[in-house]
PDB file of N, CA and C in Angstrom:
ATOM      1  N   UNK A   1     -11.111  -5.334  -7.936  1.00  0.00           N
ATOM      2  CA  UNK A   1     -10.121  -5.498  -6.885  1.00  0.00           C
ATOM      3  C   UNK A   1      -9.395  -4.169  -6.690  1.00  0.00           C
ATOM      4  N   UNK A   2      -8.912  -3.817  -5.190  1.00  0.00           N
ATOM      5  CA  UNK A   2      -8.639  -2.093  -5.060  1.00  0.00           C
ATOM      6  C   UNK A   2      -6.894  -2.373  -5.916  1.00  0.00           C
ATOM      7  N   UNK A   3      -6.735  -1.522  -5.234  1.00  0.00           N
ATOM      8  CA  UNK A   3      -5.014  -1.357  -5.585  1.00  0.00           C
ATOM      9  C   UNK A   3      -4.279  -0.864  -4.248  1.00  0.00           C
ATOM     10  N   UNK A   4      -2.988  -1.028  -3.885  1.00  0.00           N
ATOM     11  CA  UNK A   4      -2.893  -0.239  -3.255  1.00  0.00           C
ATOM     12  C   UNK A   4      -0.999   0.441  -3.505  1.00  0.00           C
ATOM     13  N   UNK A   5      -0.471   1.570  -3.026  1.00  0.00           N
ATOM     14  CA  UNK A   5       0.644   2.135  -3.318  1.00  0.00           C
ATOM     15  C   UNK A   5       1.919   1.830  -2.601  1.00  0.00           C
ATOM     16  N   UNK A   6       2.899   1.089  -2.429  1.00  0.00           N
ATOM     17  CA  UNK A   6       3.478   1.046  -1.644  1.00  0.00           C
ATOM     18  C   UNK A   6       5.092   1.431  -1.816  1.00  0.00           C
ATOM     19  N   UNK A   7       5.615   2.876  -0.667  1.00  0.00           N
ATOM     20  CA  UNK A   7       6.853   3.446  -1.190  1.00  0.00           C
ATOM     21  C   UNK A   7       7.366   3.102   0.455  1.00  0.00           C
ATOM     22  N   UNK A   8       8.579   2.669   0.001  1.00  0.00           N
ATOM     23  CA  UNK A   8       9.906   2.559   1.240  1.00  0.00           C
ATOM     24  C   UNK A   8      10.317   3.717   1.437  1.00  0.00           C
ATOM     25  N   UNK A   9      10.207   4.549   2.694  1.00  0.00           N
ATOM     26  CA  UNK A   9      10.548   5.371   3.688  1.00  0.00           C
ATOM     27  C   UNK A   9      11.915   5.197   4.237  1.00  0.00           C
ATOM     28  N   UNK A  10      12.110   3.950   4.814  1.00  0.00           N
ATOM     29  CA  UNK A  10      13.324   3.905   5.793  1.00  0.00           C
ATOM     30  C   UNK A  10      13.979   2.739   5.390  1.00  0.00           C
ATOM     31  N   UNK A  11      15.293   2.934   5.265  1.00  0.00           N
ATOM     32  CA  UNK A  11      16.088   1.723   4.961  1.00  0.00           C
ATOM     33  C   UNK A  11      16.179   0.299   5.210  1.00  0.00           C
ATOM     34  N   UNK A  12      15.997  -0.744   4.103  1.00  0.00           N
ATOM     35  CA  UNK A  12      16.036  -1.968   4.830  1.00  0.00           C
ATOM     36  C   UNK A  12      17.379  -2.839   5.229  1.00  0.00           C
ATOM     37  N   UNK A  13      18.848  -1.704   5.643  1.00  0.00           N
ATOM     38  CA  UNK A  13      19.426  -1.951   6.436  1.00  0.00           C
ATOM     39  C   UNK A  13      19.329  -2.316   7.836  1.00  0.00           C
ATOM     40  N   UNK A  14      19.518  -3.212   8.767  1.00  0.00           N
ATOM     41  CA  UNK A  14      19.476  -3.649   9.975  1.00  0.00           C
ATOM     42  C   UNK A  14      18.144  -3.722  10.385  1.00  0.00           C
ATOM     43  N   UNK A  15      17.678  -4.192   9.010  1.00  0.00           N
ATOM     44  CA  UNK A  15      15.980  -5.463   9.166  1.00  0.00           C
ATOM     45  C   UNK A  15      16.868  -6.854   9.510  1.00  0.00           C
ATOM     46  N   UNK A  16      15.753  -7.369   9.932  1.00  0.00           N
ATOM     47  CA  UNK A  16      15.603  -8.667  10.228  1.00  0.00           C
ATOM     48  C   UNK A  16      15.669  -9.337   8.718  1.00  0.00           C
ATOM     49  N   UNK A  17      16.535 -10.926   8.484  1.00  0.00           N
ATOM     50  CA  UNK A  17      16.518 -11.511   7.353  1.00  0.00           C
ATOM     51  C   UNK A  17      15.658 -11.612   6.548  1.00  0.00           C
ATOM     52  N   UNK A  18      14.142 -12.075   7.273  1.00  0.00           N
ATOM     53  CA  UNK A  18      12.848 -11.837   6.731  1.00  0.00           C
ATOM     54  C   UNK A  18      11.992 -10.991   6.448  1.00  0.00           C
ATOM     55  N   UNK A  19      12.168  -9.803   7.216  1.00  0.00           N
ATOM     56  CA  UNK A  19      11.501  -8.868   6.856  1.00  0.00           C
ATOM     57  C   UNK A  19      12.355  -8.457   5.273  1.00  0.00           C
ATOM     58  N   UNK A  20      14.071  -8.560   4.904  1.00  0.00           N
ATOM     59  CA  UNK A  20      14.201  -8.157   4.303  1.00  0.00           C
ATOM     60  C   UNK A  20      13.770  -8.843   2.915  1.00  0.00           C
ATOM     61  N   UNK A  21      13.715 -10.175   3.124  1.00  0.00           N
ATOM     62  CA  UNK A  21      13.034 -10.993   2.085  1.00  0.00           C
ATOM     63  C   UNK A  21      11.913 -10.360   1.913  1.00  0.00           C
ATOM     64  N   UNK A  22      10.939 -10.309   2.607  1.00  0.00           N
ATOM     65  CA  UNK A  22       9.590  -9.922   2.094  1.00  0.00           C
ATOM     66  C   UNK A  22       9.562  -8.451   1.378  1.00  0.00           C
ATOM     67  N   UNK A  23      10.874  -7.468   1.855  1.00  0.00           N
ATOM     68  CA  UNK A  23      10.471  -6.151   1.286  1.00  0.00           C
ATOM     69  C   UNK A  23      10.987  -6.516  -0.560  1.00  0.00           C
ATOM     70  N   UNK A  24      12.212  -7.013  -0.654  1.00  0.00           N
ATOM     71  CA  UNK A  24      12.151  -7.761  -1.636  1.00  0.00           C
ATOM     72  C   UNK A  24      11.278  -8.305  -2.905  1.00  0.00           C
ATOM     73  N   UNK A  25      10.580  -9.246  -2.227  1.00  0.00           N
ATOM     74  CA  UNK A  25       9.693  -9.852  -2.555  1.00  0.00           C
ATOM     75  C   UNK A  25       8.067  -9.202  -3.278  1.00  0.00           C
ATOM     76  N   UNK A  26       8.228  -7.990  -2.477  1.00  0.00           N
ATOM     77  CA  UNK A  26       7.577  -6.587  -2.668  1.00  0.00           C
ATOM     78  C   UNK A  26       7.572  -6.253  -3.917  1.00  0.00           C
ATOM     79  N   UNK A  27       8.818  -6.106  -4.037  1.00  0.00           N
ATOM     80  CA  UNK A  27       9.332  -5.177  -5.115  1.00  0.00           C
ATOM     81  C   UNK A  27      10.038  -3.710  -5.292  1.00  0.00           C
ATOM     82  N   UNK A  28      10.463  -3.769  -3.369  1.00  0.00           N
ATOM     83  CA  UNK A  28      11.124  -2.696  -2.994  1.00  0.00           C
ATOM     84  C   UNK A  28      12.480  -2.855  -2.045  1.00  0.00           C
ATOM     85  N   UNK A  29      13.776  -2.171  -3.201  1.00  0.00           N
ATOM     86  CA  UNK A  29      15.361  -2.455  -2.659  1.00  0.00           C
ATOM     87  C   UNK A  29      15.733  -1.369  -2.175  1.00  0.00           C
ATOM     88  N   UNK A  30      15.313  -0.188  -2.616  1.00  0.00           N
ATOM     89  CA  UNK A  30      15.814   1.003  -2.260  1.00  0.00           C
ATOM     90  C   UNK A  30      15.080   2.188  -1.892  1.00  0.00           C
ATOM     91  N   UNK A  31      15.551   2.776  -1.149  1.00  0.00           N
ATOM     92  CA  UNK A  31      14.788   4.018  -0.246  1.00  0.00           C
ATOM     93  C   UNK A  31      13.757   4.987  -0.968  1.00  0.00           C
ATOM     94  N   UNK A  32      12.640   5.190  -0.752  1.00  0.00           N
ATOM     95  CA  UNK A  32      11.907   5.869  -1.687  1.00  0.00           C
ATOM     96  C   UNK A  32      11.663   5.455  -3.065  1.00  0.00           C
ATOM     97  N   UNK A  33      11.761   3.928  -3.136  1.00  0.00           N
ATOM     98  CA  UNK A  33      11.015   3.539  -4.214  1.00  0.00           C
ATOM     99  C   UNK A  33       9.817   2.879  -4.041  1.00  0.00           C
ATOM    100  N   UNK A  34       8.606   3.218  -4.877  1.00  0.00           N
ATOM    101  CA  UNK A  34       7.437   3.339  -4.833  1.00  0.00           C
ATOM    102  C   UNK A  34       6.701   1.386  -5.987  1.00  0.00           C
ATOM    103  N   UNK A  35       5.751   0.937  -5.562  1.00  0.00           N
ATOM    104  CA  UNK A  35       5.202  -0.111  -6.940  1.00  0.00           C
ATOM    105  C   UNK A  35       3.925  -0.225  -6.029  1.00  0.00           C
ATOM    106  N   UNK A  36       2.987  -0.549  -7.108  1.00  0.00           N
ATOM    107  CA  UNK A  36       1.255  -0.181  -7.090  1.00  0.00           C
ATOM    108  C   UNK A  36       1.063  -2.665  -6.856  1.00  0.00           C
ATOM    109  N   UNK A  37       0.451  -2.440  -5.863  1.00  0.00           N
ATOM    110  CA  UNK A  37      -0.012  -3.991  -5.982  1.00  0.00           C
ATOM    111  C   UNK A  37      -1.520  -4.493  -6.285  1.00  0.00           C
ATOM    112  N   UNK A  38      -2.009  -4.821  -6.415  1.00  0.00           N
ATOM    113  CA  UNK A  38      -3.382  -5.527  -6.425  1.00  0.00           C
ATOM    114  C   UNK A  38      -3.518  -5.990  -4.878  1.00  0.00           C
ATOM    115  N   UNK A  39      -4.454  -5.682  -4.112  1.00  0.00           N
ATOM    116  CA  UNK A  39      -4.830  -6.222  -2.794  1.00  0.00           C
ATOM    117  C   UNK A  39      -5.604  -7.422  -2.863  1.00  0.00           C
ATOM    118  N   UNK A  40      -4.763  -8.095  -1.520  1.00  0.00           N
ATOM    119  CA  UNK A  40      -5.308  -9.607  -1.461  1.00  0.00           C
ATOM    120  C   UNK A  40      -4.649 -10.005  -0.259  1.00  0.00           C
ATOM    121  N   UNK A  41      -5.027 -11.214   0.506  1.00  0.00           N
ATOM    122  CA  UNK A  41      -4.803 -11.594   1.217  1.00  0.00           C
ATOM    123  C   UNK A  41      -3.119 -12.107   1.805  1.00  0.00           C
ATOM    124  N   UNK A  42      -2.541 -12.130   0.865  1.00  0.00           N
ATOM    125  CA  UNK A  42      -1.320 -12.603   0.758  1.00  0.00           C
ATOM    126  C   UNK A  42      -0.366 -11.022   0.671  1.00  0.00           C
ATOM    127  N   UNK A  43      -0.792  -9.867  -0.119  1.00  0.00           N
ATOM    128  CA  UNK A  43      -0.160  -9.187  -0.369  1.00  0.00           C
ATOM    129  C   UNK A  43      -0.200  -8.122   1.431  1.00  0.00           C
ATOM    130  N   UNK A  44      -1.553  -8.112   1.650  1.00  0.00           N
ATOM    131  CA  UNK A  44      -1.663  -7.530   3.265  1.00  0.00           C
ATOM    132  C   UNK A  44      -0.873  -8.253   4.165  1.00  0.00           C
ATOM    133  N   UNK A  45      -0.751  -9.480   4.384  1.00  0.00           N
ATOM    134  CA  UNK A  45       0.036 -10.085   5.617  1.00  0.00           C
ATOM    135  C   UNK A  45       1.531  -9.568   5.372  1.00  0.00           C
ATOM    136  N   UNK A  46       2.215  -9.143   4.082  1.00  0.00           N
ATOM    137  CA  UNK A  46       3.530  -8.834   3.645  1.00  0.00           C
ATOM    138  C   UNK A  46       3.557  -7.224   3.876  1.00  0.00           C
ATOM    139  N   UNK A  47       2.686  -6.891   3.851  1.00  0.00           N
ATOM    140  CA  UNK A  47       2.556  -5.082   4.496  1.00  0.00           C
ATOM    141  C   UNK A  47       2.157  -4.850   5.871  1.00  0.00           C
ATOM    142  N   UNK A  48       1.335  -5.965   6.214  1.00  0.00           N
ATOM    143  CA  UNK A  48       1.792  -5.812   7.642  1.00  0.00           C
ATOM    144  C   UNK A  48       2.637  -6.224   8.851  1.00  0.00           C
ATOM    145  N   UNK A  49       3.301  -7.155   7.671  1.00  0.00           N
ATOM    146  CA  UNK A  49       4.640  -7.521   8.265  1.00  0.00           C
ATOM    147  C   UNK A  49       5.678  -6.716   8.384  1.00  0.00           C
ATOM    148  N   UNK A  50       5.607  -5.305   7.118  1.00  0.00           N
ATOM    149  CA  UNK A  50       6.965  -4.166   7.250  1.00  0.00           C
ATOM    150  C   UNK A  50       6.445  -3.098   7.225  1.00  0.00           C
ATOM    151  N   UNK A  51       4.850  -3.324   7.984  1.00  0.00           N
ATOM    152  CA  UNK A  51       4.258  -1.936   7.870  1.00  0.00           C
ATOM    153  C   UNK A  51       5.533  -0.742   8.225  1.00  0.00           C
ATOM    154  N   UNK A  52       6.198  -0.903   9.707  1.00  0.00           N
ATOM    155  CA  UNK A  52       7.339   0.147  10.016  1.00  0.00           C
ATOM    156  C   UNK A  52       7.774   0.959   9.259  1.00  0.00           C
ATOM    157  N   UNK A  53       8.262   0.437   8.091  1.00  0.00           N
ATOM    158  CA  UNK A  53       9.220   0.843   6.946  1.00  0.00           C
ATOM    159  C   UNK A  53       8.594   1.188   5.537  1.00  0.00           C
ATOM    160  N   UNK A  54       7.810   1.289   6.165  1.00  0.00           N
ATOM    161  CA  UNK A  54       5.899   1.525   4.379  1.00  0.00           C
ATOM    162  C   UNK A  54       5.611   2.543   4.479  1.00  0.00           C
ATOM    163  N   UNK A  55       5.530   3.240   3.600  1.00  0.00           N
ATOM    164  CA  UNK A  55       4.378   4.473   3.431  1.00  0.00           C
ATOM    165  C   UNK A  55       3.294   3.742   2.559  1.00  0.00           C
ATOM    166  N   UNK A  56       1.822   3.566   2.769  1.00  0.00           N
ATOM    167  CA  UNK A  56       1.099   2.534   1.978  1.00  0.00           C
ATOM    168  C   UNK A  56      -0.626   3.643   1.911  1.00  0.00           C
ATOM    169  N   UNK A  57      -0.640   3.623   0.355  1.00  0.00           N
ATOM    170  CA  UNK A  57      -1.802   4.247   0.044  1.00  0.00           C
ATOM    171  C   UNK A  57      -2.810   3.484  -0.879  1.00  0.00           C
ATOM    172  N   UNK A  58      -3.918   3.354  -0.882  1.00  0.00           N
ATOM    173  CA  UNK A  58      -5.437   3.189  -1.187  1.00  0.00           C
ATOM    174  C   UNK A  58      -5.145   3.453  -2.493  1.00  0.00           C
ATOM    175  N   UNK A  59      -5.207   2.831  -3.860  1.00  0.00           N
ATOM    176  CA  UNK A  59      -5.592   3.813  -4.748  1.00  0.00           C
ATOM    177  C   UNK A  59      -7.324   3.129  -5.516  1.00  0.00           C
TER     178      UNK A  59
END
């Protein structure tokens, strides 16, 4: 299964309630913090829900 990298760029001030749940949910509260996920079906619909606010890499 790949991996992939995902670091917050832009603040999740004056997100939407849900988007901020899901960045959350992530595992990302604060600006430029970075956590590695396992890819899957569940974890893509949540990155492309805040793609905006993602910097998201392949590893």
């Amino acid at each position: 299964m790949s991996k992939v990298k995902l670091t917050l760029v832009k603040s999740i001030a004056k997100r939407s309630p849900s988007q901020r749940a899901t960045l959350i949910a992530l595992g990302l509260g604060k600006t430029h913090s970075t956590v590695e996920k396992d890819r899957n079906p569940a974890i893509d619909g949540m990155i492309n829900k805040v793609a905006h606010v993602l910097k998201v890499e392949n590893i």
